[in-house]
Protein backbone atom coordinates (compact mmCIF):
# COMPACT_ATOMS: atom_id res chain seq x y z
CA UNK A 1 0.00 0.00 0.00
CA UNK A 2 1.96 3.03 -1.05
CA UNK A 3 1.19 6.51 1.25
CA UNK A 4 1.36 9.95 -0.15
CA UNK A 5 1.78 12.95 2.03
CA UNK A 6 1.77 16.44 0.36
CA UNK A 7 1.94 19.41 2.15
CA UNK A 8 1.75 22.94 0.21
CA UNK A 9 1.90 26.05 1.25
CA UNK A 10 -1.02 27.26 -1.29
CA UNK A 11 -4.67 26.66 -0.68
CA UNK A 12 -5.57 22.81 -2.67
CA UNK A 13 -8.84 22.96 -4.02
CA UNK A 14 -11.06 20.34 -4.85
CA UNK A 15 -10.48 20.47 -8.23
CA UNK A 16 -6.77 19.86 -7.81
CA UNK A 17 -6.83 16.93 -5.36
CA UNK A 18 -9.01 15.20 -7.61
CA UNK A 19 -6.36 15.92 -11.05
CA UNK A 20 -3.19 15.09 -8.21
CA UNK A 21 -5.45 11.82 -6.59
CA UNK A 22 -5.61 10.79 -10.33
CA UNK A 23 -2.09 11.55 -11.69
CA UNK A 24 -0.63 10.12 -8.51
CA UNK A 25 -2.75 6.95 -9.37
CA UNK A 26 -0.72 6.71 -12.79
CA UNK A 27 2.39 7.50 -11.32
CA UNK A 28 2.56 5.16 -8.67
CA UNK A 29 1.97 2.55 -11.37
CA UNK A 30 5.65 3.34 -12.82
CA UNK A 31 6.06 0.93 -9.61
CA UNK A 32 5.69 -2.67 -10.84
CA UNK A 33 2.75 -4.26 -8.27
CA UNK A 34 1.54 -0.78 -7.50
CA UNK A 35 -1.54 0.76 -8.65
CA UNK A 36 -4.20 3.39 -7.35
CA UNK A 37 -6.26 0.54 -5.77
CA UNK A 38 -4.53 0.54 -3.02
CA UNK A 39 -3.06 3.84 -3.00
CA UNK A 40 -3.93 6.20 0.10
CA UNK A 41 -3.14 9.88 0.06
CA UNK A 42 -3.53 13.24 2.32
CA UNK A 43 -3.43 16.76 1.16
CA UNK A 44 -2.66 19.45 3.34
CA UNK A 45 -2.87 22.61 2.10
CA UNK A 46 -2.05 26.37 3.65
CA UNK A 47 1.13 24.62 5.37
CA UNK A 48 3.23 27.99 6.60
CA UNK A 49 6.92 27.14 4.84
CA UNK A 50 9.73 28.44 3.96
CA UNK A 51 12.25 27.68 1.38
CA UNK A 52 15.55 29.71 1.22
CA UNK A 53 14.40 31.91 3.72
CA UNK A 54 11.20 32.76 1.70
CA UNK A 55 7.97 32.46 1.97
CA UNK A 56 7.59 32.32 -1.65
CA UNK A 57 6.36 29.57 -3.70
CA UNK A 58 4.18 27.53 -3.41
CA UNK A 59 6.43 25.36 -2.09
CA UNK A 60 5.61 21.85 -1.50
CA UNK A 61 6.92 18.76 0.40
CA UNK A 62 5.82 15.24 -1.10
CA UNK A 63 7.04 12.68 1.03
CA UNK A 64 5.78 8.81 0.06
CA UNK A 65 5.43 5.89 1.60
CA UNK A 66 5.89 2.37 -0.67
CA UNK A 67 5.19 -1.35 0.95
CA UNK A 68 8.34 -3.33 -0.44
CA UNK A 69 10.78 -2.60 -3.02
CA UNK A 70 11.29 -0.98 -6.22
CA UNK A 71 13.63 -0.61 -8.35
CA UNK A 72 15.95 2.59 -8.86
CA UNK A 73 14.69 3.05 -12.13
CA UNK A 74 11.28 2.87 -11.22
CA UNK A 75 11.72 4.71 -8.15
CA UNK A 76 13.24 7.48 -10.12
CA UNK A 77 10.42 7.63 -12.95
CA UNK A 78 7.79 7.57 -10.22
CA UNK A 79 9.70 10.80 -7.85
CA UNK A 80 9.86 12.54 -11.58
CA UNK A 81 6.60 12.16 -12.39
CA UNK A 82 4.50 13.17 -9.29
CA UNK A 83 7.19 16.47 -8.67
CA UNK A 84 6.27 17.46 -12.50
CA UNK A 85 2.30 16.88 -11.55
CA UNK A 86 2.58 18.63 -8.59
CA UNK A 87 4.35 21.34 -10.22
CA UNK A 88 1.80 21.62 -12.82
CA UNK A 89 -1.28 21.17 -10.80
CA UNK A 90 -0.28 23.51 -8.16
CA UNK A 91 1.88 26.24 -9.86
CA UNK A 92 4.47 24.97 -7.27
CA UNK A 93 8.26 27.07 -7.77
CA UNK A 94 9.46 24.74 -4.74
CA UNK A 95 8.64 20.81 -4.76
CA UNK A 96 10.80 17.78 -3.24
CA UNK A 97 9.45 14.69 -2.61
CA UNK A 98 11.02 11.78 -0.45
CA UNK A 99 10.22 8.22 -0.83
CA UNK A 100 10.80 5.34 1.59
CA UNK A 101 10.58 1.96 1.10
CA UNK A 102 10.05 -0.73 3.83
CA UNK A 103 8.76 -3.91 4.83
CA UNK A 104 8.32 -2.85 8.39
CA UNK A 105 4.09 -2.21 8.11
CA UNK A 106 0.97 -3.73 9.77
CA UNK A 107 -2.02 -2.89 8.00
């Protein structure tokens, strides 16, 4: 079950967590064994940040979660993919995103 957490420091309206719920979906399936059936995700938005001493942005922090292993390749086309969606969907000027992998879950 792969988790995403994005925090922005814009507003996220409806309209965008549906287009980042469904591009997030496609991404994750770069994963092999990983699709949006099982995906869970949580969008905060209005997060106070700062990036370089600035309040400007958006910026956003991405940070997922994925049940396993993947491979670097995969893990790199995945990380590309949901920074350039959540650079498009939110106007972001600021975006990292940090994925762990583990085996260590109960669900």
């Amino acid at each position: 079950m792969p988790f995403i957490d994005v925090k922005a420091s814009c507003p996220i309206s409806q309209e965008q967590e549906i287009r980042l719920k469904t591009g997030l979906g496609k991404a994750v399936a770069l994963i092999p064994g990983k699709d949006e059936s099982r995906l869970m995700l949580r969008f905060a938005g209005g997060c106070s940040m700062w990036y370089a001493g600035s309040q400007e942005g958006p910026i956003v922090m991405a940070e997922a979660a994925i049940y396993g292993h993947a491979t670097q390749e995969a893990s790199s086309a995945f990380g590309q993919e949901a920074v350039r969606l959540l650079q498009e969907v939110l106007g972001a000027e600021h975006v990292y995103f940090k994925m762990e992998q583990t085996t260590d879950w109960a669900f």
